[in-house]
PDB file of N, CA and C in Angstrom:
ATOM      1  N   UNK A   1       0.824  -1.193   0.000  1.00  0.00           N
ATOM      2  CA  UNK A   1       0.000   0.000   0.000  1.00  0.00           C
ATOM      3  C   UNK A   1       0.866   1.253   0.000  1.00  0.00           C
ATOM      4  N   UNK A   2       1.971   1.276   0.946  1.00  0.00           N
ATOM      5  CA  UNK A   2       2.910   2.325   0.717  1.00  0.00           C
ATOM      6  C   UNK A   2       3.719   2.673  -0.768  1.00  0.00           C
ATOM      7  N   UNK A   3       3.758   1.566  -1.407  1.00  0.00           N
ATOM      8  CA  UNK A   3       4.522   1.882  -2.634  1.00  0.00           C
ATOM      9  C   UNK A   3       3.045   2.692  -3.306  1.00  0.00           C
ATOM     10  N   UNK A   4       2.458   1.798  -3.570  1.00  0.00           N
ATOM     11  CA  UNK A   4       1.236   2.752  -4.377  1.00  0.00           C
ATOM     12  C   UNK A   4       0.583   4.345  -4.465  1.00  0.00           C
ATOM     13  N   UNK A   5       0.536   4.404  -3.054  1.00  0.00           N
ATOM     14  CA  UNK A   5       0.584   5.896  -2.396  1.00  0.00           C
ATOM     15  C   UNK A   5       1.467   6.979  -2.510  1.00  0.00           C
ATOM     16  N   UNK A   6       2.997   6.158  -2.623  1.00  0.00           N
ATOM     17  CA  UNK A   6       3.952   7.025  -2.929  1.00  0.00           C
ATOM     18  C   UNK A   6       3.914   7.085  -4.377  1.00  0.00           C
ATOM     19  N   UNK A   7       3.772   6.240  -5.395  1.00  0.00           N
ATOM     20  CA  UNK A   7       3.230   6.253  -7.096  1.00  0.00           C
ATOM     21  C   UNK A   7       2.518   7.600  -7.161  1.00  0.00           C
ATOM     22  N   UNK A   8       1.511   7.511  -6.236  1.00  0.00           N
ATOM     23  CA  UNK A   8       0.288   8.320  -6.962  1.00  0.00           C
ATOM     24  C   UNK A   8       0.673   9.674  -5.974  1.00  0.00           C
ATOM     25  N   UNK A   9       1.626   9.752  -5.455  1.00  0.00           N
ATOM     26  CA  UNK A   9       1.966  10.698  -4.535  1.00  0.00           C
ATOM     27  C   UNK A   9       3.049  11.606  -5.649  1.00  0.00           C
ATOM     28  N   UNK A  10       3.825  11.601  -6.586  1.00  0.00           N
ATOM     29  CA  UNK A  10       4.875  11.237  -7.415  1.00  0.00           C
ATOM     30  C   UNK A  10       3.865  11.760  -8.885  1.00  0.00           C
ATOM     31  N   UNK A  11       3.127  11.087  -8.830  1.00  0.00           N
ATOM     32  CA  UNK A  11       2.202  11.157 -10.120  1.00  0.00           C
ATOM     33  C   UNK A  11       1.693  12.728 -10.057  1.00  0.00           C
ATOM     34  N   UNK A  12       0.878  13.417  -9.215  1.00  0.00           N
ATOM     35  CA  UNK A  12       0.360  14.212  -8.582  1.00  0.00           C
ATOM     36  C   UNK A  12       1.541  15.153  -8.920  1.00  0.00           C
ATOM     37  N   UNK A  13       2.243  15.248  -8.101  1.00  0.00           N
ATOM     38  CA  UNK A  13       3.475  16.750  -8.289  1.00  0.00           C
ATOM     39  C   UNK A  13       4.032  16.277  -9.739  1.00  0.00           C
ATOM     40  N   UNK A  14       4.128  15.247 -10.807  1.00  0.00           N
ATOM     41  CA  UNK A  14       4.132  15.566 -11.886  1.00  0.00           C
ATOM     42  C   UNK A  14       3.162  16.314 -13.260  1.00  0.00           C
ATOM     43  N   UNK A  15       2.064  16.023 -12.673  1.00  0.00           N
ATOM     44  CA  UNK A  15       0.973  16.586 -12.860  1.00  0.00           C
ATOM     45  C   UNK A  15       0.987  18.052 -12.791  1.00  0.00           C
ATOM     46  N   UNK A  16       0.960  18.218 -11.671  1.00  0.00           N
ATOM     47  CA  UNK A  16       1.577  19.951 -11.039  1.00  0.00           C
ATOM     48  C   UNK A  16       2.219  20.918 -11.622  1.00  0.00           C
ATOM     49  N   UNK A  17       3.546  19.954 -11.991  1.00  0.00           N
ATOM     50  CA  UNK A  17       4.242  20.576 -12.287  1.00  0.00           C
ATOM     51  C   UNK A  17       4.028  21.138 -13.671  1.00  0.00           C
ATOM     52  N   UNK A  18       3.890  19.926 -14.591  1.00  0.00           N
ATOM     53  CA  UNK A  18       3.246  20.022 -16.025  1.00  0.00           C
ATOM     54  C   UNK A  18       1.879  21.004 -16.348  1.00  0.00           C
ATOM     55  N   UNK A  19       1.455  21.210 -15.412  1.00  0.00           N
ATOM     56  CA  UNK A  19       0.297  22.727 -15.695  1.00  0.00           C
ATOM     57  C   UNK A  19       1.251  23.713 -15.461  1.00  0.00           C
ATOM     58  N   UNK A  20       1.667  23.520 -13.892  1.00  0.00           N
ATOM     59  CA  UNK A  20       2.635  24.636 -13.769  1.00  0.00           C
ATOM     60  C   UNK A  20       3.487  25.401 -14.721  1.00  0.00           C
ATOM     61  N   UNK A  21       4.672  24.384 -15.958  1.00  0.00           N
ATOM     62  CA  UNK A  21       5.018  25.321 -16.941  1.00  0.00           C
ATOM     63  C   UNK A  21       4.603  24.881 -18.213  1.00  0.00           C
ATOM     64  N   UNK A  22       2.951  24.846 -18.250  1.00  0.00           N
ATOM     65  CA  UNK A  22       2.419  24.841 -19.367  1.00  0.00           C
ATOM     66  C   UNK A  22       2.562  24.105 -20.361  1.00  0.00           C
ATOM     67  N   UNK A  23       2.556  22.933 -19.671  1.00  0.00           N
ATOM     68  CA  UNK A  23       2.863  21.147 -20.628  1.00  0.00           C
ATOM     69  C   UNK A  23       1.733  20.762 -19.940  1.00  0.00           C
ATOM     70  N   UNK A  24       0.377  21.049 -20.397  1.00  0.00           N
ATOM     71  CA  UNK A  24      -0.918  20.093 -20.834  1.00  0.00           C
ATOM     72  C   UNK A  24      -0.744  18.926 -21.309  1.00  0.00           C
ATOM     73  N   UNK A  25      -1.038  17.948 -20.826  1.00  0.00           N
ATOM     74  CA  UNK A  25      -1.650  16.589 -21.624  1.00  0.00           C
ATOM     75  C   UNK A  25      -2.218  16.581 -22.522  1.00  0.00           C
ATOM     76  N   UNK A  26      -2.435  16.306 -23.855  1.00  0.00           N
ATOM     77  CA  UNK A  26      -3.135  16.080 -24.756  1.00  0.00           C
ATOM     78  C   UNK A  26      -4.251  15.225 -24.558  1.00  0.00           C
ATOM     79  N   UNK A  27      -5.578  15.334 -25.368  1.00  0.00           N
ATOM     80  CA  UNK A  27      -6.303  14.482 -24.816  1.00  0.00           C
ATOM     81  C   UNK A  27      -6.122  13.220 -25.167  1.00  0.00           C
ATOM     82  N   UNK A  28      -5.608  12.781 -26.260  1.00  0.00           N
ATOM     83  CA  UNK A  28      -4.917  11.379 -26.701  1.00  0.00           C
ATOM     84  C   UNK A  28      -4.301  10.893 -25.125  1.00  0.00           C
ATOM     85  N   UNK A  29      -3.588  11.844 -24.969  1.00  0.00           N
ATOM     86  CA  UNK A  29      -2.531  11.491 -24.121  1.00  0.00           C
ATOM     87  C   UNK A  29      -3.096  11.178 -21.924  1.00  0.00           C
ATOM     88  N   UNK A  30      -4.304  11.631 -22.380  1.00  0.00           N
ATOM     89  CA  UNK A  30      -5.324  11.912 -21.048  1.00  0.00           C
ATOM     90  C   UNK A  30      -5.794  10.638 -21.143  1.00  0.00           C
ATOM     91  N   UNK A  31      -6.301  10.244 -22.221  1.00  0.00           N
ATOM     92  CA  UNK A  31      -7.716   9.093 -22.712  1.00  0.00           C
ATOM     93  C   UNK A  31      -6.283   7.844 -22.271  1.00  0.00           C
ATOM     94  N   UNK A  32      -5.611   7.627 -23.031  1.00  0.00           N
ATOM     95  CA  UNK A  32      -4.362   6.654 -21.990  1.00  0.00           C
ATOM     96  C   UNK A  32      -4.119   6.488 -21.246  1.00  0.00           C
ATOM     97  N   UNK A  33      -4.269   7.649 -20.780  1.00  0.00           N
ATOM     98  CA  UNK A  33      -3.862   7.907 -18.922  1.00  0.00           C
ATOM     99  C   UNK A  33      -4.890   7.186 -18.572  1.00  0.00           C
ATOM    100  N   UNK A  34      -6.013   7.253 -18.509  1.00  0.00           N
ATOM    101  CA  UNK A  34      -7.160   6.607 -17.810  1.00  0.00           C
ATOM    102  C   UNK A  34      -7.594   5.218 -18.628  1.00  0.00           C
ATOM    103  N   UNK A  35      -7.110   4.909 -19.081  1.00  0.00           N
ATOM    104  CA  UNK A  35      -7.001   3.326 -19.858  1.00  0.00           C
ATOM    105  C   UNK A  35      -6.110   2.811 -18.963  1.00  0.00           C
ATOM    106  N   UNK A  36      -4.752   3.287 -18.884  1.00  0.00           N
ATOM    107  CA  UNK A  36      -4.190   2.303 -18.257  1.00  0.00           C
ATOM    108  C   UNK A  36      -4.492   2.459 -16.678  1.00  0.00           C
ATOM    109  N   UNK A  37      -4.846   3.510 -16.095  1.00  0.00           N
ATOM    110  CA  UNK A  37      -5.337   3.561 -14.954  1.00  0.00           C
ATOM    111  C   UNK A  37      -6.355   2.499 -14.374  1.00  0.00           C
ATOM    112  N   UNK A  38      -7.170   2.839 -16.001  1.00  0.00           N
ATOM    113  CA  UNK A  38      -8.180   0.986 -15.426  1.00  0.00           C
ATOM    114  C   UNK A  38      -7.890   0.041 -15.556  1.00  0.00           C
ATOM    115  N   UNK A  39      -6.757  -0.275 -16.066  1.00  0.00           N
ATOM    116  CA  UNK A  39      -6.107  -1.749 -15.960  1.00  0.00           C
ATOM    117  C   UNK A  39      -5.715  -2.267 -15.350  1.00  0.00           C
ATOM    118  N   UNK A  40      -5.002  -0.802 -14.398  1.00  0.00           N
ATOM    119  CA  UNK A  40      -4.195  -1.099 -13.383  1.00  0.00           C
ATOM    120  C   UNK A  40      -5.358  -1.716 -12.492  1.00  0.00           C
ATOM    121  N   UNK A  41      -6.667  -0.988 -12.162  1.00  0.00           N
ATOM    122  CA  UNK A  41      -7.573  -1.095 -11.037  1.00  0.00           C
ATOM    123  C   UNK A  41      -8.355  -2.604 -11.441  1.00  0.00           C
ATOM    124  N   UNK A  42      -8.260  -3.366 -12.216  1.00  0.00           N
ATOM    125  CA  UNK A  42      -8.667  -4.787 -12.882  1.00  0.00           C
ATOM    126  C   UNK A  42      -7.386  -5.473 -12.724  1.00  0.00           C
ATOM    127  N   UNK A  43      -5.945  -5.242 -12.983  1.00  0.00           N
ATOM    128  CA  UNK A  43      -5.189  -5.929 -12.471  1.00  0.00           C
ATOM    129  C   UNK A  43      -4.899  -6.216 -10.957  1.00  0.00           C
ATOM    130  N   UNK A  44      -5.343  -5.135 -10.002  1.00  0.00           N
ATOM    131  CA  UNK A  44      -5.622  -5.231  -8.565  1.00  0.00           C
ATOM    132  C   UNK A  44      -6.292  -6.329  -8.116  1.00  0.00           C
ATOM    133  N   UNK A  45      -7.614  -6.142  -9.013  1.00  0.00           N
ATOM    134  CA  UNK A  45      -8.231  -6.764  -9.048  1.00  0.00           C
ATOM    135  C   UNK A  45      -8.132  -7.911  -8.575  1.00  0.00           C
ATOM    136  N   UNK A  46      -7.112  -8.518  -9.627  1.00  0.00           N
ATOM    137  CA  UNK A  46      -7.038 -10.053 -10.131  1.00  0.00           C
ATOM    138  C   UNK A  46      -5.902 -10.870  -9.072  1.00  0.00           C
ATOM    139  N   UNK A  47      -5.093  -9.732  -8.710  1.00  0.00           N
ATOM    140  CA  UNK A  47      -3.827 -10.352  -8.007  1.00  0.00           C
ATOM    141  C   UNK A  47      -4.403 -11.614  -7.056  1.00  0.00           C
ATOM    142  N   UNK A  48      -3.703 -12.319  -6.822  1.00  0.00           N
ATOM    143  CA  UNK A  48      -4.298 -13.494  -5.914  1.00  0.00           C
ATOM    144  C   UNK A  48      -5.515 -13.796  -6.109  1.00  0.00           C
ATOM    145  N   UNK A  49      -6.143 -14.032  -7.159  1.00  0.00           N
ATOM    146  CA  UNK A  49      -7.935 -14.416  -7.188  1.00  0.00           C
ATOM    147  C   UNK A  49      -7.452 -15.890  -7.335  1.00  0.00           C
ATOM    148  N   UNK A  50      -7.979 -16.967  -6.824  1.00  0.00           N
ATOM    149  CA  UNK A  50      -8.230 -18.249  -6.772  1.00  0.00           C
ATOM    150  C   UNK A  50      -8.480 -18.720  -7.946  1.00  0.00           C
ATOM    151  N   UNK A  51      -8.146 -20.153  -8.835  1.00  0.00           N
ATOM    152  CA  UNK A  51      -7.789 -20.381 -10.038  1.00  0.00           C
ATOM    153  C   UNK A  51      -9.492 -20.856 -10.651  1.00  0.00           C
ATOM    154  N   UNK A  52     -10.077 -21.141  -8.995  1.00  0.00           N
ATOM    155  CA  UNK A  52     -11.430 -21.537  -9.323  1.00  0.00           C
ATOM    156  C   UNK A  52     -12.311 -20.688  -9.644  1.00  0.00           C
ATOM    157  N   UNK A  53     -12.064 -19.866  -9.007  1.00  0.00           N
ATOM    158  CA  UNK A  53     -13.040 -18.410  -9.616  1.00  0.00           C
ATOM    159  C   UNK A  53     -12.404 -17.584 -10.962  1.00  0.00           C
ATOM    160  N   UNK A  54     -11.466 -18.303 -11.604  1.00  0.00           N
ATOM    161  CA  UNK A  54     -10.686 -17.644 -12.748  1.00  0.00           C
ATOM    162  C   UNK A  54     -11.510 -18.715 -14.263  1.00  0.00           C
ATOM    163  N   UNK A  55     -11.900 -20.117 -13.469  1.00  0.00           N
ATOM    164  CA  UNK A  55     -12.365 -20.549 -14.314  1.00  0.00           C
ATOM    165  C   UNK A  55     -14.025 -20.681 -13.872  1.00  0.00           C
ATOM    166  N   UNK A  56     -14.912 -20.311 -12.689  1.00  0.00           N
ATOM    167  CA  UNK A  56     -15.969 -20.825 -12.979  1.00  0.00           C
ATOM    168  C   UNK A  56     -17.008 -20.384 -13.546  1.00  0.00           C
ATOM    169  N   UNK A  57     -17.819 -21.012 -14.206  1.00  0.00           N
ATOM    170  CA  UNK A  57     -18.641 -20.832 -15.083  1.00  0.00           C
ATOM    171  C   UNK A  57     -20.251 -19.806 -14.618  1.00  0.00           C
ATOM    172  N   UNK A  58     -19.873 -18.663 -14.936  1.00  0.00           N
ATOM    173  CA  UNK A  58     -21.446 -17.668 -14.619  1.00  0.00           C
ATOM    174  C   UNK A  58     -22.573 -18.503 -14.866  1.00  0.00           C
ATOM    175  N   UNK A  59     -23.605 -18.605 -14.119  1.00  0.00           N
ATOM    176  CA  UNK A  59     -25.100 -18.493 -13.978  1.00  0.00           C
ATOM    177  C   UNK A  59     -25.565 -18.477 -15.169  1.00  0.00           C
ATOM    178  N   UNK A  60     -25.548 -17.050 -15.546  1.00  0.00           N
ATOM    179  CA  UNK A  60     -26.009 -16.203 -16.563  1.00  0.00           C
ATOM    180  C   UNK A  60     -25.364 -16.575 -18.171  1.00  0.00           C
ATOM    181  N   UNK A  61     -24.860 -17.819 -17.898  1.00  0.00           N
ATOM    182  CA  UNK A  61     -23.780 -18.425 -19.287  1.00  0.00           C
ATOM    183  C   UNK A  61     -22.745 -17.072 -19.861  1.00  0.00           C
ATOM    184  N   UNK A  62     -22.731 -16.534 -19.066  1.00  0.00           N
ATOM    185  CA  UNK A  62     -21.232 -15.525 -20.031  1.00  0.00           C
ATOM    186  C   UNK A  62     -20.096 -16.470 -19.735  1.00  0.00           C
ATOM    187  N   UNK A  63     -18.912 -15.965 -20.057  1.00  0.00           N
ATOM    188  CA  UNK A  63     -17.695 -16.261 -20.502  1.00  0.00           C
ATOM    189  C   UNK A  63     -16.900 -16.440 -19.050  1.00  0.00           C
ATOM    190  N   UNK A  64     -16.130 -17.311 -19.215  1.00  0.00           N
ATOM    191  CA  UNK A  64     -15.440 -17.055 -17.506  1.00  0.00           C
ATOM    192  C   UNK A  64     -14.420 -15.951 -17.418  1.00  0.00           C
ATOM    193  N   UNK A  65     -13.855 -15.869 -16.320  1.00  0.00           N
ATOM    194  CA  UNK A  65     -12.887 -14.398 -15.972  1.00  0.00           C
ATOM    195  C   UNK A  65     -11.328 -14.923 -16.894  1.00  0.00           C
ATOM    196  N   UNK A  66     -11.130 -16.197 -16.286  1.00  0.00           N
ATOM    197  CA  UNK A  66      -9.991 -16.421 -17.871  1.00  0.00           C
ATOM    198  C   UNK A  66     -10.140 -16.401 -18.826  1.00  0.00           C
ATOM    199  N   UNK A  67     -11.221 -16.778 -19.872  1.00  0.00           N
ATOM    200  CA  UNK A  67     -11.217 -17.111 -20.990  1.00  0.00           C
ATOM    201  C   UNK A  67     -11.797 -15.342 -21.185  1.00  0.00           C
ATOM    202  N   UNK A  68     -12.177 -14.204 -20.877  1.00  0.00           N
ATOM    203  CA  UNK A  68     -11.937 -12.987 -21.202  1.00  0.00           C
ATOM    204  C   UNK A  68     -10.960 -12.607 -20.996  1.00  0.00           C
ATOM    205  N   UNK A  69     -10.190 -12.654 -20.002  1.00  0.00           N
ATOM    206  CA  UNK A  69      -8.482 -12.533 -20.275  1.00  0.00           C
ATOM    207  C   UNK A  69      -7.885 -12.802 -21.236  1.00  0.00           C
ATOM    208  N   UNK A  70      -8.267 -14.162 -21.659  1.00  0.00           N
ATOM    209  CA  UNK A  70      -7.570 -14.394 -22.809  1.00  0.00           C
ATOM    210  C   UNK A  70      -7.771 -13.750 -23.862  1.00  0.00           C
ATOM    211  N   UNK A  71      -9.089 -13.314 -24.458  1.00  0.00           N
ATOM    212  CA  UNK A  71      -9.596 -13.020 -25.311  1.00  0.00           C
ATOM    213  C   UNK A  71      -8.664 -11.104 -25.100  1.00  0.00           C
ATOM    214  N   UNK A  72      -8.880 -10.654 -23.999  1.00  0.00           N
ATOM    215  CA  UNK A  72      -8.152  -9.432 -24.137  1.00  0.00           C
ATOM    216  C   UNK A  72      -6.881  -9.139 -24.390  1.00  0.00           C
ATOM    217  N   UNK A  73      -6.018 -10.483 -24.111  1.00  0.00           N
ATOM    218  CA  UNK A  73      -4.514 -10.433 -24.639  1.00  0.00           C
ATOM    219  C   UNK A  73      -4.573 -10.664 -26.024  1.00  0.00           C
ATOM    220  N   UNK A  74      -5.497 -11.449 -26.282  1.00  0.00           N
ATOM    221  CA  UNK A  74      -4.869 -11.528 -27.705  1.00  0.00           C
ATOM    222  C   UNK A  74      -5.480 -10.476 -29.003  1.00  0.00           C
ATOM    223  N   UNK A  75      -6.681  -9.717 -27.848  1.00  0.00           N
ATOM    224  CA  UNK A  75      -6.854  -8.493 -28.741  1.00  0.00           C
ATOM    225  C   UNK A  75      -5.971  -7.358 -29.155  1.00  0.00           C
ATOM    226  N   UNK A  76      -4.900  -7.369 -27.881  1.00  0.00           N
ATOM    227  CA  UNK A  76      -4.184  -6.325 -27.431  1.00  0.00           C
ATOM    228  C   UNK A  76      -3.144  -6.979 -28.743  1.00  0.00           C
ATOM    229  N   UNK A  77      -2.104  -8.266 -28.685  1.00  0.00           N
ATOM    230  CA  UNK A  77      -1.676  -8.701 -29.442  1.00  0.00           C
ATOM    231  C   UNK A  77      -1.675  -8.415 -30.559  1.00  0.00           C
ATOM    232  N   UNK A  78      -2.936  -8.324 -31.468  1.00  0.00           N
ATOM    233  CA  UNK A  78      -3.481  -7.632 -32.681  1.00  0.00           C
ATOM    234  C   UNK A  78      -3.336  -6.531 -33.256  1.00  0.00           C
ATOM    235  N   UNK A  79      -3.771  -5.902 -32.067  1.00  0.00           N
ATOM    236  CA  UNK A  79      -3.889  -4.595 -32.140  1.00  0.00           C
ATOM    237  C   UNK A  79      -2.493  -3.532 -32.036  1.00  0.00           C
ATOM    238  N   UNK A  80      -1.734  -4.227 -31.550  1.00  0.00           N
ATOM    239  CA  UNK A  80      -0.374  -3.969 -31.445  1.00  0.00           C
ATOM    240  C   UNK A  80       0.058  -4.209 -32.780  1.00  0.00           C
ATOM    241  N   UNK A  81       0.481  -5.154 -33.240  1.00  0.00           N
ATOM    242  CA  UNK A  81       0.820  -5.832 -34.412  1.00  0.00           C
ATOM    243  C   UNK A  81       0.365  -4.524 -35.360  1.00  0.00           C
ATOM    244  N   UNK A  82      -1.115  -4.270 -35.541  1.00  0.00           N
ATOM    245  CA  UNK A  82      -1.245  -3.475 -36.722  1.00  0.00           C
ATOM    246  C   UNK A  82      -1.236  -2.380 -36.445  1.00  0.00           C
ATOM    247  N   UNK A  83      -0.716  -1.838 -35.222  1.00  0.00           N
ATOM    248  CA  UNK A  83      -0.055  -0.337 -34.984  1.00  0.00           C
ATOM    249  C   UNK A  83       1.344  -0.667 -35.209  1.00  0.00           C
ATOM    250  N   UNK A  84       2.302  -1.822 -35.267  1.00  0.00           N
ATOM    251  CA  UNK A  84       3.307  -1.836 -35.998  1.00  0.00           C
ATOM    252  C   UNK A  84       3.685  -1.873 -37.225  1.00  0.00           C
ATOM    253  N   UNK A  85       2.113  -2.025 -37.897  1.00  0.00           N
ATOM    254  CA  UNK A  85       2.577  -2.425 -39.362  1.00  0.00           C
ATOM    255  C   UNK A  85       2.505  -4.081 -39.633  1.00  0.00           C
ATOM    256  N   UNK A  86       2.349  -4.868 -38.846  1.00  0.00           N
ATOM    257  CA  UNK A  86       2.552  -6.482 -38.951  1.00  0.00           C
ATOM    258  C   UNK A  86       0.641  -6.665 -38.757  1.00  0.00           C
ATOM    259  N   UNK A  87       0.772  -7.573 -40.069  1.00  0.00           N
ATOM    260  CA  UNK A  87      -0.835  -7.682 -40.536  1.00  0.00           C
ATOM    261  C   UNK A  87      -1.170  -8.841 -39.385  1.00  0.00           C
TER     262      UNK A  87
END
């Protein structure tokens, strides 16, 4: 918890500072910021979750919590690829 606090403690006076001499974020550059911010708060998430609740099967027949994981790496995978240029 202390490392995190000090992150976002760190984050904050960079922030600061960057209004301070008039280095705005772009909103490209904002809309990222809060993408990976929620990843981070879904990777929290996940830390230590039990392998049984990674695979068990919803009620409601959706997808389990791994097999959308998976499906999000290998979107990311993709999607990477053709921001490199690799079809």
């Amino acid at each position: 918890m202390r490392v995190a606090h000090h992150e976002r403690e760190h984050t904050a006076h960079i922030l600061k500072w960057r209004e301070q001499v008039g280095r705005q974020h772009t909103d490209a550059q904002r809309l990222l910021a809060n993408a990976w911010s929620a990843r981070g708060v879904l990777e929290g998430h996940l830390v230590g979750l039990p392998d049984e609740l990674l695979d068990r099967e919803p009620a409601n027949g959706d997808a389990t919590i791994r097999s959308l994981l998976t499906h999000v790496q290998r979107t990311e995978e993709f999607l990477k690829g053709r921001a490199l240029g690799r079809a």
